[in-house]
Protein backbone atom coordinates (compact mmCIF):
# COMPACT_ATOMS: atom_id res chain seq x y z
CA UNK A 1 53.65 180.81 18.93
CA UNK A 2 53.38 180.97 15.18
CA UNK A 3 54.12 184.58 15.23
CA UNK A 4 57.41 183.47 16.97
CA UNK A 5 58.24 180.73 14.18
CA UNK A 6 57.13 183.28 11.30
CA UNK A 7 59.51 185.64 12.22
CA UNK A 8 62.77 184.05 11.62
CA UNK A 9 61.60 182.65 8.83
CA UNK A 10 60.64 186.17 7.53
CA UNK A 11 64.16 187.74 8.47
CA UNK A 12 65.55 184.61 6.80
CA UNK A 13 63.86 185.17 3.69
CA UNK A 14 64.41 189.13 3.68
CA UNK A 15 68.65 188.59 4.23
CA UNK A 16 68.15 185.94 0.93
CA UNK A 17 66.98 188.51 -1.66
CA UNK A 18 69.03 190.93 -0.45
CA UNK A 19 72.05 188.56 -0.76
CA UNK A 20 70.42 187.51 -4.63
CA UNK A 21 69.89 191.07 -5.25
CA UNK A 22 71.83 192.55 -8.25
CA UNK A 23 74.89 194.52 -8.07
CA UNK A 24 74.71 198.19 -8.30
CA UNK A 25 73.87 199.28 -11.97
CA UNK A 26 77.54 200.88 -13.15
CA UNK A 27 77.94 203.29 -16.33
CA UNK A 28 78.45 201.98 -19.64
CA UNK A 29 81.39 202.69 -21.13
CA UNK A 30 81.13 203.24 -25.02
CA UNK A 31 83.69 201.34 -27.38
CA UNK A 32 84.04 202.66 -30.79
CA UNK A 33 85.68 200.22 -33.94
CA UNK A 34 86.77 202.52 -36.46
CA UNK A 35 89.31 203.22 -39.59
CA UNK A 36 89.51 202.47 -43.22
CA UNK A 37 88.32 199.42 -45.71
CA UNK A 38 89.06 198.43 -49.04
CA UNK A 39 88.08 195.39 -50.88
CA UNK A 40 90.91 193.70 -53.18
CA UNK A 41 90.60 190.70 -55.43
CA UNK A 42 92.89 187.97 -56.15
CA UNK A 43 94.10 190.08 -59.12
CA UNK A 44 95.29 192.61 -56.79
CA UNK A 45 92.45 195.07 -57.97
CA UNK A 46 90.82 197.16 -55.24
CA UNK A 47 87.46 197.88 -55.11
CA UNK A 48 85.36 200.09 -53.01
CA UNK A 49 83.17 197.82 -50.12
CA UNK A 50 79.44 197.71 -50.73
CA UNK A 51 78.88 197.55 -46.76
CA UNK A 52 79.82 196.42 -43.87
CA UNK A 53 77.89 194.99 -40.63
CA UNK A 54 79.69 194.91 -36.79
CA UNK A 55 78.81 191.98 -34.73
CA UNK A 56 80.31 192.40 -31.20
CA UNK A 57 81.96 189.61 -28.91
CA UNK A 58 78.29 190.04 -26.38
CA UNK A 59 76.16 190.32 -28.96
CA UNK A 60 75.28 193.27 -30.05
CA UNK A 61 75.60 194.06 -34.10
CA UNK A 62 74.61 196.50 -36.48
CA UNK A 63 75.75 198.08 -39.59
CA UNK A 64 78.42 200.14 -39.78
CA UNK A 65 78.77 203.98 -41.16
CA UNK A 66 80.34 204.20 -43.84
CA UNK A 67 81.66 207.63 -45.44
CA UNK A 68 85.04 208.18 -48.12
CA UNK A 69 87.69 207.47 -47.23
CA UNK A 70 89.55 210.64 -49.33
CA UNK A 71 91.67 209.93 -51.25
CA UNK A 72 90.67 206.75 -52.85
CA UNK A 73 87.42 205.61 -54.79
CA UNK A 74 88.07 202.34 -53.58
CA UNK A 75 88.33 203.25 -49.52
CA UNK A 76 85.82 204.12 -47.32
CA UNK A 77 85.68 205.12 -43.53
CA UNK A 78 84.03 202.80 -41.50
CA UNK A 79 82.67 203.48 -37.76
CA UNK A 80 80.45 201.40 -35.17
CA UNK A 81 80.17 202.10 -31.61
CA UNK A 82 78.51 200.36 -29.06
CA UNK A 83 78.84 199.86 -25.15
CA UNK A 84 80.81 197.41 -22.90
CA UNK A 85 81.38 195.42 -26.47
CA UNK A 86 84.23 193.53 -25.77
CA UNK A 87 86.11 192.82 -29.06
CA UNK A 88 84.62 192.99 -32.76
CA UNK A 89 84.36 191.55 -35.84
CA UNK A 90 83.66 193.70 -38.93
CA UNK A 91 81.36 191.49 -41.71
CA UNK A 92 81.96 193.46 -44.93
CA UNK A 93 81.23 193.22 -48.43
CA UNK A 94 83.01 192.78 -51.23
CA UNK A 95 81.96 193.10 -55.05
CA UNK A 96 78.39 192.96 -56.76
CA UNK A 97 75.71 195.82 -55.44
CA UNK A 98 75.09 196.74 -51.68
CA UNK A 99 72.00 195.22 -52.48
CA UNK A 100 73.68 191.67 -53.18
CA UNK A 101 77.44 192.06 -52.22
CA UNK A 102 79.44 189.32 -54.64
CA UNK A 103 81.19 188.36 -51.17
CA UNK A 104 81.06 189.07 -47.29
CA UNK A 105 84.42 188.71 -45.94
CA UNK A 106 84.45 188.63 -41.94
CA UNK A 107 87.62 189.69 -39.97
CA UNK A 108 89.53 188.24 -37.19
CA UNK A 109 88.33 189.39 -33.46
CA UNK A 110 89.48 192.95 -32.74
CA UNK A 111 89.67 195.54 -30.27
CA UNK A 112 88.15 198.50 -29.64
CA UNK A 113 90.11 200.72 -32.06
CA UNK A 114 91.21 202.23 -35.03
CA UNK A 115 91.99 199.35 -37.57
CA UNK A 116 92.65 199.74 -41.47
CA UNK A 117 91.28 197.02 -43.52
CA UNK A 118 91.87 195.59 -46.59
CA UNK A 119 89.54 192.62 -47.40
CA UNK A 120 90.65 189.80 -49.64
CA UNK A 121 88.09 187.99 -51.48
């Protein structure tokens, strides 16, 4: 008789987990922020950023790459991916060192994307 009442509760307990089970893994899909930043005062000067550090919308964050931007001493190319991001938000700084940027100036949330920057501050 308890073999009888065991095994319901058994098959019971087996449909649960597979019911609470998670979903199939799926690929990631890789989202890239890109494009160009400059830095310009309140005098209208432009000045070349000292770094910048992507924080996406689920949480991942890291600094960005940053290369010239030809050109211009004052622009740089800027590049973070990441997967299944969301939007971004590019942290960058503006005057002093890259050791102790004078400012960090944080954009609006973006998509994944090229988008040219310049950073008031």
């Amino acid at each position: 008789m308890r073999l009888l009442t065991a095994a319901p509760a058994a098959a019971t307990l087996v449909a649960a987990a597979a019911l609470l089970a998670a979903p199939s893994a799926q690929a990631l899909t890789p989202q890239t922020v890109f494009g160009t930043v400059t830095c310009q005062n309140s005098a209208q000067q432009k000045s070349r950023p000292t770094g910048a550090w992507v924080v996406s919308e689920k949480g991942e964050s890291g600094p960005s790459k940053l290369s010239d931007g030809g050109g211009h001493s004052w622009t740089q190319n800027y590049t973070f991916t990441t997967y299944d991001a969301g939007r971004f938000r590019v942290v960058v700084g503006c005057g002093g060192t890259a050791q102790a940027p004078g400012k960090a100036v944080v954009t609006d949330w973006m998509n994944p994307g090229r988008h040219n920057l310049t950073m008031n501050f």
